[in-house]
Protein backbone atom coordinates (compact mmCIF):
# COMPACT_ATOMS: atom_id res chain seq x y z
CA UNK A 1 -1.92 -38.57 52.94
CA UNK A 2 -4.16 -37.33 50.11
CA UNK A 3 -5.66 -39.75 47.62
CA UNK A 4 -5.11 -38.44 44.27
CA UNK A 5 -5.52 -39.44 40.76
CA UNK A 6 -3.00 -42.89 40.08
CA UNK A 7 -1.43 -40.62 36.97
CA UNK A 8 -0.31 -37.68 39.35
CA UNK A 9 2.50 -39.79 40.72
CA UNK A 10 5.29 -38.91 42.84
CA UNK A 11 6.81 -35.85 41.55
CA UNK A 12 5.79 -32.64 43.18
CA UNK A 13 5.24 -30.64 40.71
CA UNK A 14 2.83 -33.21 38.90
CA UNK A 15 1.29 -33.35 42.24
CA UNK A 16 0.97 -29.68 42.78
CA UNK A 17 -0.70 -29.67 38.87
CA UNK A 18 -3.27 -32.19 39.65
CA UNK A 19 -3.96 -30.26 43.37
CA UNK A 20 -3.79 -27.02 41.90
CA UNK A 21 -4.96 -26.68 37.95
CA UNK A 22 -6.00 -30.29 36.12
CA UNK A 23 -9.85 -30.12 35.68
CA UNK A 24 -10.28 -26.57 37.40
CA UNK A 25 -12.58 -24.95 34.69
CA UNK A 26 -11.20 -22.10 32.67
CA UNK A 27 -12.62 -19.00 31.27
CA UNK A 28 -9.56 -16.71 30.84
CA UNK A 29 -9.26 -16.77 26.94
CA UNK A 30 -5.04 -16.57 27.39
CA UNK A 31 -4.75 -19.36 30.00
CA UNK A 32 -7.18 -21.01 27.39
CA UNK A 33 -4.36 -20.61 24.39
CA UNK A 34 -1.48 -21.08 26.69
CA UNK A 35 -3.46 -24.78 27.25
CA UNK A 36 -4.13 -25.43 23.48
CA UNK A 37 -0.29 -24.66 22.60
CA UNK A 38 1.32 -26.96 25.47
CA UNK A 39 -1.35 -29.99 25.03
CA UNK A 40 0.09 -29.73 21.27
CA UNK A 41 3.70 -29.39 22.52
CA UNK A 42 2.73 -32.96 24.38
CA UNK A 43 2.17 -34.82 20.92
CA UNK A 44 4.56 -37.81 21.28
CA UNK A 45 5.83 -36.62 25.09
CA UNK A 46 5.04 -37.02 28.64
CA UNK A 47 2.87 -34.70 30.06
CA UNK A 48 5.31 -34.04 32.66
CA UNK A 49 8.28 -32.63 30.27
CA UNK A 50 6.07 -30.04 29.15
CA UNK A 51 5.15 -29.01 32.93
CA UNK A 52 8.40 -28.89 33.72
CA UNK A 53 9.12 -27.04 30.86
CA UNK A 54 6.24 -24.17 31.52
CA UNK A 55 7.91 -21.49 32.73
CA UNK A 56 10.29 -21.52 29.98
CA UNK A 57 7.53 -21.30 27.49
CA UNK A 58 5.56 -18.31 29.37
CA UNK A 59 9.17 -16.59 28.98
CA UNK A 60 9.71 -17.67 25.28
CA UNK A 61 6.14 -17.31 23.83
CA UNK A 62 5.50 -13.94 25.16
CA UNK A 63 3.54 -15.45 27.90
CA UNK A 64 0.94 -17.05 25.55
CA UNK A 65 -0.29 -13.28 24.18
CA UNK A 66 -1.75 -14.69 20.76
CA UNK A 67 -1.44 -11.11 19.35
CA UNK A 68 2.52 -11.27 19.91
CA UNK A 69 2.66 -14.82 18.59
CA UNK A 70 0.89 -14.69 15.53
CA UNK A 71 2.91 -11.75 14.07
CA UNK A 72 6.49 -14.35 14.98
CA UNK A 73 8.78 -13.94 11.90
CA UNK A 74 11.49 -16.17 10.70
CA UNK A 75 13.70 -14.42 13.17
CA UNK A 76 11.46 -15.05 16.05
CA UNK A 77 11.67 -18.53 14.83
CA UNK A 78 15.06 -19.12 14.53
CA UNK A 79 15.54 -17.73 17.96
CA UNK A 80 13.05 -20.63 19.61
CA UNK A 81 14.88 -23.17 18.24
CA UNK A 82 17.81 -22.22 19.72
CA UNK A 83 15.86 -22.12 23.32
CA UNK A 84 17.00 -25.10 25.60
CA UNK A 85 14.14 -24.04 27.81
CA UNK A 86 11.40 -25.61 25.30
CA UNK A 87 10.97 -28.34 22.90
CA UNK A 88 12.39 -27.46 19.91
CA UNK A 89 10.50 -29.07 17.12
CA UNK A 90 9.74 -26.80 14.27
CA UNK A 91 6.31 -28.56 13.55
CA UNK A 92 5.70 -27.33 16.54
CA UNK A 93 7.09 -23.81 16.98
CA UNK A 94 5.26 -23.21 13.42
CA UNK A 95 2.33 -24.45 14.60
CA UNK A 96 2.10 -22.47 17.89
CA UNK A 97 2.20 -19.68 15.57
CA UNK A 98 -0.39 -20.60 12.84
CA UNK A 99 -2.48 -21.37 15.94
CA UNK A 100 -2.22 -17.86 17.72
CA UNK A 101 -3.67 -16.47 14.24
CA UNK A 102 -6.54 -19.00 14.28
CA UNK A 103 -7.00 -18.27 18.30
CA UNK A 104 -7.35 -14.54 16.79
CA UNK A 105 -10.16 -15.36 14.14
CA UNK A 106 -11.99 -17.25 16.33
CA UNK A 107 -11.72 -14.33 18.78
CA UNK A 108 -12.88 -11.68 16.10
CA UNK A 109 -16.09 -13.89 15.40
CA UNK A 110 -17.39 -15.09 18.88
CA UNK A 111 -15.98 -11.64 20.68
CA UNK A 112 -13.85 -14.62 23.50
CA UNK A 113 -12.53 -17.66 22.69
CA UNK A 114 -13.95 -19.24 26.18
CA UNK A 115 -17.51 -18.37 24.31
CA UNK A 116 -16.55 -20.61 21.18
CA UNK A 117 -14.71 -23.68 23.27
CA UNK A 118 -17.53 -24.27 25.56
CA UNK A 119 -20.04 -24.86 23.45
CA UNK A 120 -18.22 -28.20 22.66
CA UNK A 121 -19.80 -29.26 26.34
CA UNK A 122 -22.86 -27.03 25.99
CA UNK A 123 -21.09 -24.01 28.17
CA UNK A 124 -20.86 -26.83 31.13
CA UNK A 125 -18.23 -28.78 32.81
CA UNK A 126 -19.68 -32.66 32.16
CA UNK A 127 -19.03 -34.92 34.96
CA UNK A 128 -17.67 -37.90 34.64
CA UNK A 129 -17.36 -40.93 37.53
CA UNK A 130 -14.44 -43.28 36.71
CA UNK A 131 -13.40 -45.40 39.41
CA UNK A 132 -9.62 -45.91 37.92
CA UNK A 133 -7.33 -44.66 35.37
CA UNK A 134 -8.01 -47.51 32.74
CA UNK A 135 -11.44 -46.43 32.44
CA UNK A 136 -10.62 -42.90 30.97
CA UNK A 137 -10.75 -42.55 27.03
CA UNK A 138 -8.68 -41.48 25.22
CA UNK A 139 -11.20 -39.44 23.04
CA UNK A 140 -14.73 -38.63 22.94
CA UNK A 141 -17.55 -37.83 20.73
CA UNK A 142 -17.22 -34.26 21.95
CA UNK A 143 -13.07 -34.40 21.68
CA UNK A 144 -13.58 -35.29 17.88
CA UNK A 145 -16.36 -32.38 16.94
CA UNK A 146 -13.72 -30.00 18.61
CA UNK A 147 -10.87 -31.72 16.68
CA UNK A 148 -12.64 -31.54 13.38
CA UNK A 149 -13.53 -28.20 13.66
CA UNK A 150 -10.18 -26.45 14.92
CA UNK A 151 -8.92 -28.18 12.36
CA UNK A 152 -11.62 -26.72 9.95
CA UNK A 153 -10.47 -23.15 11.34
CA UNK A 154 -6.88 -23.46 10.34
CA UNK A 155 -5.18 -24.83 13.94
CA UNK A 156 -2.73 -27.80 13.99
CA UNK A 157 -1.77 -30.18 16.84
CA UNK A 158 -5.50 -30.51 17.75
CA UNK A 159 -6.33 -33.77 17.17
CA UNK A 160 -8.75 -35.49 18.87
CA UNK A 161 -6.51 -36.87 21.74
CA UNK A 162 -5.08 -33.59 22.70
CA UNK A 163 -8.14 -31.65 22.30
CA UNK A 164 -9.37 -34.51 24.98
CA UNK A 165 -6.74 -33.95 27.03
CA UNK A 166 -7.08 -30.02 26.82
CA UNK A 167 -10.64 -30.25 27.65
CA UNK A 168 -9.43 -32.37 30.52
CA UNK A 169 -6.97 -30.00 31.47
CA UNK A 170 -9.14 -27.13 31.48
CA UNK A 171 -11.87 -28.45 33.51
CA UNK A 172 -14.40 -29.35 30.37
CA UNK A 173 -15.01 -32.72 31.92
CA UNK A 174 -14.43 -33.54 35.34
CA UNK A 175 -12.04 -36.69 35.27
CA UNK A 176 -10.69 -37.17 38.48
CA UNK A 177 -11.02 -40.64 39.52
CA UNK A 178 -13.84 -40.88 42.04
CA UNK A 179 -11.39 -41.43 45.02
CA UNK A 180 -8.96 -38.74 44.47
CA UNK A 181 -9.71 -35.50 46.84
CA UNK A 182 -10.24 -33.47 43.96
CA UNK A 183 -13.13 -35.45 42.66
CA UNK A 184 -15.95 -33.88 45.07
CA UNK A 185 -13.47 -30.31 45.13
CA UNK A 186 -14.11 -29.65 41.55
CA UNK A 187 -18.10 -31.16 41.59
CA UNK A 188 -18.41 -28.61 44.13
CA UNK A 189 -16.74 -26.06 42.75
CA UNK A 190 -18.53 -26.48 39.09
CA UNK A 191 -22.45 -26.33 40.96
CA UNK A 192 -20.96 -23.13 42.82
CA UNK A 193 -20.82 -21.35 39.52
């Protein structure tokens, strides 16, 4: 039996996101955005009603294509809050929106948006060695300079907790507890690159 991460639980397809994805570094600008806009869709949920919910959103966002996004009209809208197959909070919807548009900017200015999120960890996964769950924050110094300036660039939902738990997610910081299996997996894989 493989010792994983104490949040992972006992549902499989928790279990296959921790094994598979959580803490993997990414580079691909539209996994990148599809990352941002479920971390925000997790403000006040379980992490796990949003995974379960994923494939619903790749069908109902356009599978995360910012371009198709940002150009959403009321009609667009109207038709996502309708959709049982994602959570449908206006705030939310409206914000996925205003963010594709920032996502876009950013984009236009740094040529990627992988270029412009990295720098938040100086372009390198940091590693972290926590021995249990309690011990991870909640937020970081890094977390809040990314929070403050999203924020500056127009996006929403990116407060310093979710843009902790995006950078967790996406393999900014290494946060497997030292005894999972995917601890020494992802140190590995980050000094292969």
């Amino acid at each position: 039996m493989k010792n994983r991460c104490a949040w992972a639980g006992n549902d499989p397809l928790n279990q296959e996101y921790h094994d598979k994805e959580w803490g993997v570094p990414v580079y691909n600008d539209r996994l990148l955005f599809e990352f941002l806009i479920l971390e925000g869709a997790q403000a006040g949920l379980n992490w796990l009603t949003v995974l379960r919910k994923r494939e619903s959103y790749r069908k109902s966002f356009d599978h995360f294509d910012p371009g198709l996004i940002a150009k959403y009209n009321h009609i667009k809208i109207n038709e996502l809050m309708h959709d049982s197959g994602i959570i449908r909070n206006r705030l939310k919807i409206d914000s996925a929106i205003r963010n594709a548009r920032a996502f876009l900017d950013i984009v236009s200015q740094y040529g990627d948006f992988q270029t412009y999120i990295w720098q938040f960890v100086d372009g390198k996964p940091k590693i972290n060695q926590w021995r249990s769950l309690s011990e991870l924050p909640a937020k970081t110094a890094e977390s809040d300079a990314m929070s403050r300036d999203l924020k500056q660039r127009n996006f929403n939902f990116v407060g310093s907790t979710i843009c902790y738990a995006f950078m967790q997610a996406v393999g900014m910081v290494n946060d497997h507890t030292i005894d999972c299996f995917r601890y020494q997996e992802i140190n590995r894989l980050n000094r292969d690159k």
